[in-house]
PDB file of N, CA and C in Angstrom:
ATOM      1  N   UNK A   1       4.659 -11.926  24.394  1.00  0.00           N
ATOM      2  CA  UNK A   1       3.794 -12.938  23.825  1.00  0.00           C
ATOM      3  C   UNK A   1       2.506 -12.324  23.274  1.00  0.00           C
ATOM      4  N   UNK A   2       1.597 -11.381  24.021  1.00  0.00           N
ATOM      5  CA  UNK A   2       0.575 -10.882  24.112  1.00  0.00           C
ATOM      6  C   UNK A   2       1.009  -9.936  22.225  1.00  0.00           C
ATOM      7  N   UNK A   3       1.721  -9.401  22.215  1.00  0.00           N
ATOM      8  CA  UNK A   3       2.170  -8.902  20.886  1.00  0.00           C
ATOM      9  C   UNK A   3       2.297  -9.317  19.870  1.00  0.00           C
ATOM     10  N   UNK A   4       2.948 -11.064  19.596  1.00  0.00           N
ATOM     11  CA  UNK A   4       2.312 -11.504  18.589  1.00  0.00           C
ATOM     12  C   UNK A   4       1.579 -12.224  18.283  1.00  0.00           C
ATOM     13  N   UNK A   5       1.061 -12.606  19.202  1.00  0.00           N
ATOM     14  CA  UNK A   5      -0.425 -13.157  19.302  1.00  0.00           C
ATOM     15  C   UNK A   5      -1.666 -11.732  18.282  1.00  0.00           C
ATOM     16  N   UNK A   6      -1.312 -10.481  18.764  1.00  0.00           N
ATOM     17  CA  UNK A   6      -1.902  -9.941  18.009  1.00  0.00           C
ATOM     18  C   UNK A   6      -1.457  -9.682  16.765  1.00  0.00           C
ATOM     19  N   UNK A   7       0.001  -9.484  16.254  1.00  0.00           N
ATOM     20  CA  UNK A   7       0.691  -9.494  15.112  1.00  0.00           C
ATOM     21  C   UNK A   7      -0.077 -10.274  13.902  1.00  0.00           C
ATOM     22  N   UNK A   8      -0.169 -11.644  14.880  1.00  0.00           N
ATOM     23  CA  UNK A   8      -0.819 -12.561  13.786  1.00  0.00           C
ATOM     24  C   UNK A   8      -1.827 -12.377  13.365  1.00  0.00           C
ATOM     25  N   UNK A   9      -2.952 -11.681  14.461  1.00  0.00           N
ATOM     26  CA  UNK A   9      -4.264 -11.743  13.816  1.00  0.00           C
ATOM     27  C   UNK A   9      -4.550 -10.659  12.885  1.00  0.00           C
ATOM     28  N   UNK A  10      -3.170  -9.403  13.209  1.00  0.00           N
ATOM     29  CA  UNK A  10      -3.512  -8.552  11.580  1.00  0.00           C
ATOM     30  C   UNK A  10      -2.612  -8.599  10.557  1.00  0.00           C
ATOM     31  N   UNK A  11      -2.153  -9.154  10.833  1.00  0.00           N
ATOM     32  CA  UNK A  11      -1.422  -9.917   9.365  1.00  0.00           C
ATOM     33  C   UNK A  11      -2.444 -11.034   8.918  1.00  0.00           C
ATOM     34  N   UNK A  12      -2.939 -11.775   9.143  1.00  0.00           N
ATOM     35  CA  UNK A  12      -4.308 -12.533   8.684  1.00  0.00           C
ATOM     36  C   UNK A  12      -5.213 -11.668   8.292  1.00  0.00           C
ATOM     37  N   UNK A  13      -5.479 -10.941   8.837  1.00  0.00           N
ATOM     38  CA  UNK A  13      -6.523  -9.568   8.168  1.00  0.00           C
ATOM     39  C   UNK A  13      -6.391  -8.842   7.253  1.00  0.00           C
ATOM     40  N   UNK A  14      -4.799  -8.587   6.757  1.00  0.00           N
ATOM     41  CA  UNK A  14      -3.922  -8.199   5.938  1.00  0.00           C
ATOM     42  C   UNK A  14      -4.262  -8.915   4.937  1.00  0.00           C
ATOM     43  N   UNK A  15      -3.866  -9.837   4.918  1.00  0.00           N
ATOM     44  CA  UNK A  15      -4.016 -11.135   3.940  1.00  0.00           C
ATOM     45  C   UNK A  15      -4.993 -11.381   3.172  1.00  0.00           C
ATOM     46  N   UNK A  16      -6.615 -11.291   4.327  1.00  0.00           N
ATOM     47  CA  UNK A  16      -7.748 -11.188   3.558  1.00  0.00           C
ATOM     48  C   UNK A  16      -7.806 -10.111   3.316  1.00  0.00           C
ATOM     49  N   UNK A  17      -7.560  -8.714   3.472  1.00  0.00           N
ATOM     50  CA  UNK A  17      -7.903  -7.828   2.289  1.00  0.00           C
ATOM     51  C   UNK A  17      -7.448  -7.777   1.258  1.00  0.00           C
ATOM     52  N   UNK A  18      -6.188  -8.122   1.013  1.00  0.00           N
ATOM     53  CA  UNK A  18      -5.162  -8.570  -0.114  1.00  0.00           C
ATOM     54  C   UNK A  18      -6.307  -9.343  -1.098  1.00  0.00           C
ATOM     55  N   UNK A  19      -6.578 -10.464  -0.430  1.00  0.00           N
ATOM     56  CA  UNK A  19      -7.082 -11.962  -1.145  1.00  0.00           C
ATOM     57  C   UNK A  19      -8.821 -11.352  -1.603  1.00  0.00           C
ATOM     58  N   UNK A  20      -9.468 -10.331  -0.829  1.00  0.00           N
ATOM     59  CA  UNK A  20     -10.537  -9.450  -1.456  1.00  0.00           C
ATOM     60  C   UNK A  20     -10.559  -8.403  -2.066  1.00  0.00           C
ATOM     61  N   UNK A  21      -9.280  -8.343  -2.271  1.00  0.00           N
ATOM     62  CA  UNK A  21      -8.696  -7.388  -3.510  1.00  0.00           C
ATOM     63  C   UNK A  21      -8.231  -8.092  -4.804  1.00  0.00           C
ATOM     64  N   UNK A  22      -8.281  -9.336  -5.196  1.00  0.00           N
ATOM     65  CA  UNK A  22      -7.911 -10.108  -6.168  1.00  0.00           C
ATOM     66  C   UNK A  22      -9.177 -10.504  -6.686  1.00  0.00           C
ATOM     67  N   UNK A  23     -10.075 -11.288  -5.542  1.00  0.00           N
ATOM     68  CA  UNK A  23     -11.102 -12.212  -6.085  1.00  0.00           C
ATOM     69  C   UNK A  23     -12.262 -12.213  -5.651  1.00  0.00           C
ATOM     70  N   UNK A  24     -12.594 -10.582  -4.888  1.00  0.00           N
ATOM     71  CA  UNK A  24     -13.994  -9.597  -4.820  1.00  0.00           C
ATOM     72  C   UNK A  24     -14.601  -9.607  -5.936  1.00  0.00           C
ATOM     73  N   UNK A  25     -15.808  -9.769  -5.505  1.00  0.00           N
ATOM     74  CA  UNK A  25     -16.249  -9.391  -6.775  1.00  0.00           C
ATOM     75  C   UNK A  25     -16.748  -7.649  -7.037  1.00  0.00           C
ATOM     76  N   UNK A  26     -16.949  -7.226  -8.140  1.00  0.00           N
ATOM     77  CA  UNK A  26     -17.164  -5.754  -8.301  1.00  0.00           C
ATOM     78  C   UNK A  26     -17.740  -5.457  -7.151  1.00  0.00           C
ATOM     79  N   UNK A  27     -18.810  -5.612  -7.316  1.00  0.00           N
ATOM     80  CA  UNK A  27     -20.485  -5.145  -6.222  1.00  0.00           C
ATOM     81  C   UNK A  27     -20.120  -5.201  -4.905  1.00  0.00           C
ATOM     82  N   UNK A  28     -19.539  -5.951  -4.319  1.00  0.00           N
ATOM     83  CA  UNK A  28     -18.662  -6.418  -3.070  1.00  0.00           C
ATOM     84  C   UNK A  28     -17.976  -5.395  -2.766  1.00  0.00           C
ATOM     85  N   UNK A  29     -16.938  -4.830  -3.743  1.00  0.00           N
ATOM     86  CA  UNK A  29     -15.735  -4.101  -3.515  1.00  0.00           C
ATOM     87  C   UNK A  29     -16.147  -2.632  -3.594  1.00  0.00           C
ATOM     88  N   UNK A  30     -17.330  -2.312  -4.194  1.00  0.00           N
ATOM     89  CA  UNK A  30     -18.281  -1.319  -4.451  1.00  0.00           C
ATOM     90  C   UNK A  30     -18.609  -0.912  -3.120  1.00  0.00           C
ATOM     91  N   UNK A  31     -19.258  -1.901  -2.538  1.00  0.00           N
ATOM     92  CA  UNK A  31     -19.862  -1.601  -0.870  1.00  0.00           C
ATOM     93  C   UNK A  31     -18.840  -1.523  -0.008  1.00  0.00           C
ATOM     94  N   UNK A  32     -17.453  -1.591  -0.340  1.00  0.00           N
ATOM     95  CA  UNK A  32     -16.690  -1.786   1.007  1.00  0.00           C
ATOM     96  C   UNK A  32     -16.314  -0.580   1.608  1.00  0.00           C
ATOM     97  N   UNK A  33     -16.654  -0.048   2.666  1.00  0.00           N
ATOM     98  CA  UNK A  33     -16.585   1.050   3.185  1.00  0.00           C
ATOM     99  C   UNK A  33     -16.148   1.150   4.585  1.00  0.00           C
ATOM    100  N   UNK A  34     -15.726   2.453   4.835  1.00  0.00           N
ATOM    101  CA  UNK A  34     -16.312   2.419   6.907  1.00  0.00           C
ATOM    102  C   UNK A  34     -17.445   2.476   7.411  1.00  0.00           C
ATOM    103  N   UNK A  35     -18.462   2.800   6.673  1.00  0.00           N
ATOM    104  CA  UNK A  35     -19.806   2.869   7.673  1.00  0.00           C
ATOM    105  C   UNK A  35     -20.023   4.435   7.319  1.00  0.00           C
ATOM    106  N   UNK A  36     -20.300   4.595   9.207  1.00  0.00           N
ATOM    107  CA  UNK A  36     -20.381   5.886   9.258  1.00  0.00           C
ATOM    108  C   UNK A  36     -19.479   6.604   9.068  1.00  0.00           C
ATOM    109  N   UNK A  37     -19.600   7.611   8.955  1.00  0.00           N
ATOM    110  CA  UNK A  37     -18.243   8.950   8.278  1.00  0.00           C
ATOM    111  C   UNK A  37     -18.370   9.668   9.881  1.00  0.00           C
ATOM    112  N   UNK A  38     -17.602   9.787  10.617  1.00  0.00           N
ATOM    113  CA  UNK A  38     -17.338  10.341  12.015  1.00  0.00           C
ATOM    114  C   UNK A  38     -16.932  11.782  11.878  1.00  0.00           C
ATOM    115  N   UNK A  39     -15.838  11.923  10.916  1.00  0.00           N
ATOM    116  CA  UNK A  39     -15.298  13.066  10.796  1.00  0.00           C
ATOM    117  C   UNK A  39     -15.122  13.445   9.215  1.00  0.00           C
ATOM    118  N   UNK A  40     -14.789  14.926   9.395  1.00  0.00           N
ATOM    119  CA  UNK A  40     -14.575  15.697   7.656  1.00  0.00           C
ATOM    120  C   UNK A  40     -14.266  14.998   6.956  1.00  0.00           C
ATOM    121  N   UNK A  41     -12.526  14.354   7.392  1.00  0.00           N
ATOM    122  CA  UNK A  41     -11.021  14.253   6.477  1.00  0.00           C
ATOM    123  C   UNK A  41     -12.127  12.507   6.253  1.00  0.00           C
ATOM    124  N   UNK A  42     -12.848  11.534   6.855  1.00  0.00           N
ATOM    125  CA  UNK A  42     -13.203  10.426   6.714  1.00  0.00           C
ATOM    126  C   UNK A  42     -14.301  10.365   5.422  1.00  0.00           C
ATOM    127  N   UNK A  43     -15.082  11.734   5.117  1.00  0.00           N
ATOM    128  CA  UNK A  43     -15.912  11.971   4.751  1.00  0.00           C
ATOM    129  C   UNK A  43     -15.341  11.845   3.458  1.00  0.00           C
ATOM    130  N   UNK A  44     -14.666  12.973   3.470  1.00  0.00           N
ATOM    131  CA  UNK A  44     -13.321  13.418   2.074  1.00  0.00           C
ATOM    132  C   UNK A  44     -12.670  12.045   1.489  1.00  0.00           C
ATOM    133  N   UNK A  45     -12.370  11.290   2.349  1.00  0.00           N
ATOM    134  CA  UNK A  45     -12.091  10.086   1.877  1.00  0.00           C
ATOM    135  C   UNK A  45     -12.797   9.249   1.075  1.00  0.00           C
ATOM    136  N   UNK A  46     -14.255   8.857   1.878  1.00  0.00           N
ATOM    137  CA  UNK A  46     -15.022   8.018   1.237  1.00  0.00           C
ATOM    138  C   UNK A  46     -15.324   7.783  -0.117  1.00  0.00           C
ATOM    139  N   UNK A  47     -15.859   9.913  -0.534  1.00  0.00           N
ATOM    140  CA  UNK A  47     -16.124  10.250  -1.615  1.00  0.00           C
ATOM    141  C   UNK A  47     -15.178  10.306  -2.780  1.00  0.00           C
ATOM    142  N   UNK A  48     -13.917  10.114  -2.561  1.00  0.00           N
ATOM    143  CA  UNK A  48     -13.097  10.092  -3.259  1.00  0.00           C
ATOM    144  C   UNK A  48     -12.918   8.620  -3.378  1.00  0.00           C
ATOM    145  N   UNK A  49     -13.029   8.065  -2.645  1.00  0.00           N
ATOM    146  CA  UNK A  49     -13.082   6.215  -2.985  1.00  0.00           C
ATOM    147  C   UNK A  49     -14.068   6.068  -3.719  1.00  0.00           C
ATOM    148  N   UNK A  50     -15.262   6.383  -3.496  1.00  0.00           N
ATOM    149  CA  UNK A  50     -16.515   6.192  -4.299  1.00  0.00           C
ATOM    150  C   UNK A  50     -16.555   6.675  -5.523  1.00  0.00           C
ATOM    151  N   UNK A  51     -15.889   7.633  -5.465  1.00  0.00           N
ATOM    152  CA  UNK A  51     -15.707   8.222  -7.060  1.00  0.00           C
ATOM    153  C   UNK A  51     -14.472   7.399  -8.121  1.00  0.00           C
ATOM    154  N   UNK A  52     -13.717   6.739  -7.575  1.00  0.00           N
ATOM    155  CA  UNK A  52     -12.802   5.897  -8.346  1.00  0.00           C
ATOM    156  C   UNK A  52     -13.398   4.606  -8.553  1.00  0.00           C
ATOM    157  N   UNK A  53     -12.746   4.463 -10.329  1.00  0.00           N
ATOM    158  CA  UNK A  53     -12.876   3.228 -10.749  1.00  0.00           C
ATOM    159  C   UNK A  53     -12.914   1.935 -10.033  1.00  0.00           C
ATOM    160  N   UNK A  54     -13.198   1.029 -10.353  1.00  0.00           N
ATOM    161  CA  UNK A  54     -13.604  -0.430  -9.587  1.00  0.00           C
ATOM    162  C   UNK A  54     -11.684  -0.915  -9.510  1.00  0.00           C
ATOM    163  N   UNK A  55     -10.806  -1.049 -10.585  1.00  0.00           N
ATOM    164  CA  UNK A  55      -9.673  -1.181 -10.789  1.00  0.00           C
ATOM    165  C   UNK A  55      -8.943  -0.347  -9.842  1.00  0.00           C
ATOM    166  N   UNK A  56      -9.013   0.711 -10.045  1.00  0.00           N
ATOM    167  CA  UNK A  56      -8.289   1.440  -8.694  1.00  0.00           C
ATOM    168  C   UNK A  56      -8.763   1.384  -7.404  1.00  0.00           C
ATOM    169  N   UNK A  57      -9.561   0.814  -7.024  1.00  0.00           N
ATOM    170  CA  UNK A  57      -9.725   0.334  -5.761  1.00  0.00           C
ATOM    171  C   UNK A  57      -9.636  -0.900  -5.304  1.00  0.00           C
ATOM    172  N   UNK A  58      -9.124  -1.502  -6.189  1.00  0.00           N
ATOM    173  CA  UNK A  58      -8.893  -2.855  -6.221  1.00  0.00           C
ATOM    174  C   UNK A  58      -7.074  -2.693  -5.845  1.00  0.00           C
ATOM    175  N   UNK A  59      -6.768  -1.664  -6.416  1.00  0.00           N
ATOM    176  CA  UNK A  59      -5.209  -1.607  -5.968  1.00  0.00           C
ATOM    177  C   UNK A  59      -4.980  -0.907  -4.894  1.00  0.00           C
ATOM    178  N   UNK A  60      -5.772  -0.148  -4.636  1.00  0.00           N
ATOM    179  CA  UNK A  60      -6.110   0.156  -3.116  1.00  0.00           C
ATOM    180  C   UNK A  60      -6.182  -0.506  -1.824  1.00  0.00           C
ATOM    181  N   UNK A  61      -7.162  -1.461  -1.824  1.00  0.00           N
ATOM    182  CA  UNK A  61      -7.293  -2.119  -0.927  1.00  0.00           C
ATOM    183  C   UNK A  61      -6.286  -3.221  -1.308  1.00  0.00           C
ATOM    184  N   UNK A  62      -5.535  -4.074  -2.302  1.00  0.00           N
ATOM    185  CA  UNK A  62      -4.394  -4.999  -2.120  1.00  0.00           C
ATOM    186  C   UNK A  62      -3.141  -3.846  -1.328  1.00  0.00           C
ATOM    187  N   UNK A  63      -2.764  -2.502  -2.122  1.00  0.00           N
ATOM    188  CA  UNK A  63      -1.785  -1.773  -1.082  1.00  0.00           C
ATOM    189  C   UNK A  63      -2.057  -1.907   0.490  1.00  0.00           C
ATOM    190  N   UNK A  64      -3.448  -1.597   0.557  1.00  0.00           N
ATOM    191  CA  UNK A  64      -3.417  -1.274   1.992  1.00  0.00           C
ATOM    192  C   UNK A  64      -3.308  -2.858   3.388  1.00  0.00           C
ATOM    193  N   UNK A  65      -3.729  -4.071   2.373  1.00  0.00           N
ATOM    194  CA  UNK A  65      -3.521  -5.752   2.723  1.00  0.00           C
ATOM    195  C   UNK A  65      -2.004  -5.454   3.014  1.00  0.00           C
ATOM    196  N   UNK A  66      -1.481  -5.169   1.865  1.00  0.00           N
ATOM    197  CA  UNK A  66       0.154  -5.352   1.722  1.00  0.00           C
ATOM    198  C   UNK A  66       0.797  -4.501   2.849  1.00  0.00           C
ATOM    199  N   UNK A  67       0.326  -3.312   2.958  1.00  0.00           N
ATOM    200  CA  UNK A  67       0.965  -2.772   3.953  1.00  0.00           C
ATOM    201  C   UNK A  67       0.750  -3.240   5.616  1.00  0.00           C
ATOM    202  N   UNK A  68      -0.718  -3.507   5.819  1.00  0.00           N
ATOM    203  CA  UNK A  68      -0.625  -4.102   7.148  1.00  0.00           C
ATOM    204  C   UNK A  68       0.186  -5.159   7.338  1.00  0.00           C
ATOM    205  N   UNK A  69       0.053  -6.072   5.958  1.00  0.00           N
ATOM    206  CA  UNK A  69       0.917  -7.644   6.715  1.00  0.00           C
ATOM    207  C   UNK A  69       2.217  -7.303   6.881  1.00  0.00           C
ATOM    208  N   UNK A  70       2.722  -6.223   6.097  1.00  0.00           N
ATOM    209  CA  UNK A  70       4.224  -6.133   5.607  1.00  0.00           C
ATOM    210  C   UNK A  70       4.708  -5.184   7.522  1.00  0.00           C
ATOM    211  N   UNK A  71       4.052  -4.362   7.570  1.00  0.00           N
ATOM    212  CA  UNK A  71       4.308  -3.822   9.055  1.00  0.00           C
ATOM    213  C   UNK A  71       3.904  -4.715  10.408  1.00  0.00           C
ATOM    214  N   UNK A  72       3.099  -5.647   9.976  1.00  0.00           N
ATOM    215  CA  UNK A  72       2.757  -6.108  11.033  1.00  0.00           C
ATOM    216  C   UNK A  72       3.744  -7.523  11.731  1.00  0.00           C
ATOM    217  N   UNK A  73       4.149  -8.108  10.147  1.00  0.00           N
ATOM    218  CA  UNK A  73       5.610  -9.166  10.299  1.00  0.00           C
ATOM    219  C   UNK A  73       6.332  -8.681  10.621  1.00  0.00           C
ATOM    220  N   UNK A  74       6.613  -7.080  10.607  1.00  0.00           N
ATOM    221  CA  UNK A  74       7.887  -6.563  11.301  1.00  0.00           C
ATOM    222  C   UNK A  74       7.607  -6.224  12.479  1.00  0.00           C
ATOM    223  N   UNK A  75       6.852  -6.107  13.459  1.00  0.00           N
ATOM    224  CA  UNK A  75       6.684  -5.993  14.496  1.00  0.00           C
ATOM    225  C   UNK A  75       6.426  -7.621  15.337  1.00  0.00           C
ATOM    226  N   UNK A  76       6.263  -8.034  14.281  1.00  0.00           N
ATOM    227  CA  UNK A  76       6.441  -9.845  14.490  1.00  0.00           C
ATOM    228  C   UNK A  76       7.555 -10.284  14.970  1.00  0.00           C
ATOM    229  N   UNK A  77       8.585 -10.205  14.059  1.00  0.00           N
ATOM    230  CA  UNK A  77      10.085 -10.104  14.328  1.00  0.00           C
ATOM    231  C   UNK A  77      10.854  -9.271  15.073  1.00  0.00           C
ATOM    232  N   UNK A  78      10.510  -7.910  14.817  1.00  0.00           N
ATOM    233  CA  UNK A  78      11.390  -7.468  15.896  1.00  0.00           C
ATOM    234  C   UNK A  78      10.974  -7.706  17.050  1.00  0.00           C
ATOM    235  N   UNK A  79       9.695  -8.183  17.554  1.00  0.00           N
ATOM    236  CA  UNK A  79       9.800  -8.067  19.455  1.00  0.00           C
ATOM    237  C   UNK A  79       9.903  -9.273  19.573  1.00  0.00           C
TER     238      UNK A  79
END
């Protein structure tokens, strides 16, 4: 039970990044980040997000919506 009880809540989370990947606005999607940078490979990341177009991060963050909900319904179903 305890499992998809959480399933659901990141597949909902999924969803809204999806849905702030459609109808973010630029400036919004501009700031969306982790915060602090903890480590190298996080660092390496950022700057390479920051350095891409507003459009490609817009397909970024809908992939990465898509992929949580899409893994997370399957762990929905299978247990």
């Amino acid at each position: 039970m305890g499992y998809k009880i959480f399933s659901i809540i990141f597949i909902l989370c999924g969803l809204f990044v999806m849905w702030f990947a459609v109808f973010g606005k630029k400036k919004e999607i501009k700031e969306f980040g982790s915060g602090i940078q903890t480590n190298f490979i996080d660092v390496i990341l950022m700057m390479i997000y920051r350095l891409l177009p507003s459009i490609v991060r817009k397909i970024l963050l809908f992939a990465l919506g898509l992929a949580i909900s899409i893994g997370f319904t399957y762990i929905f179903f299978s247990l």
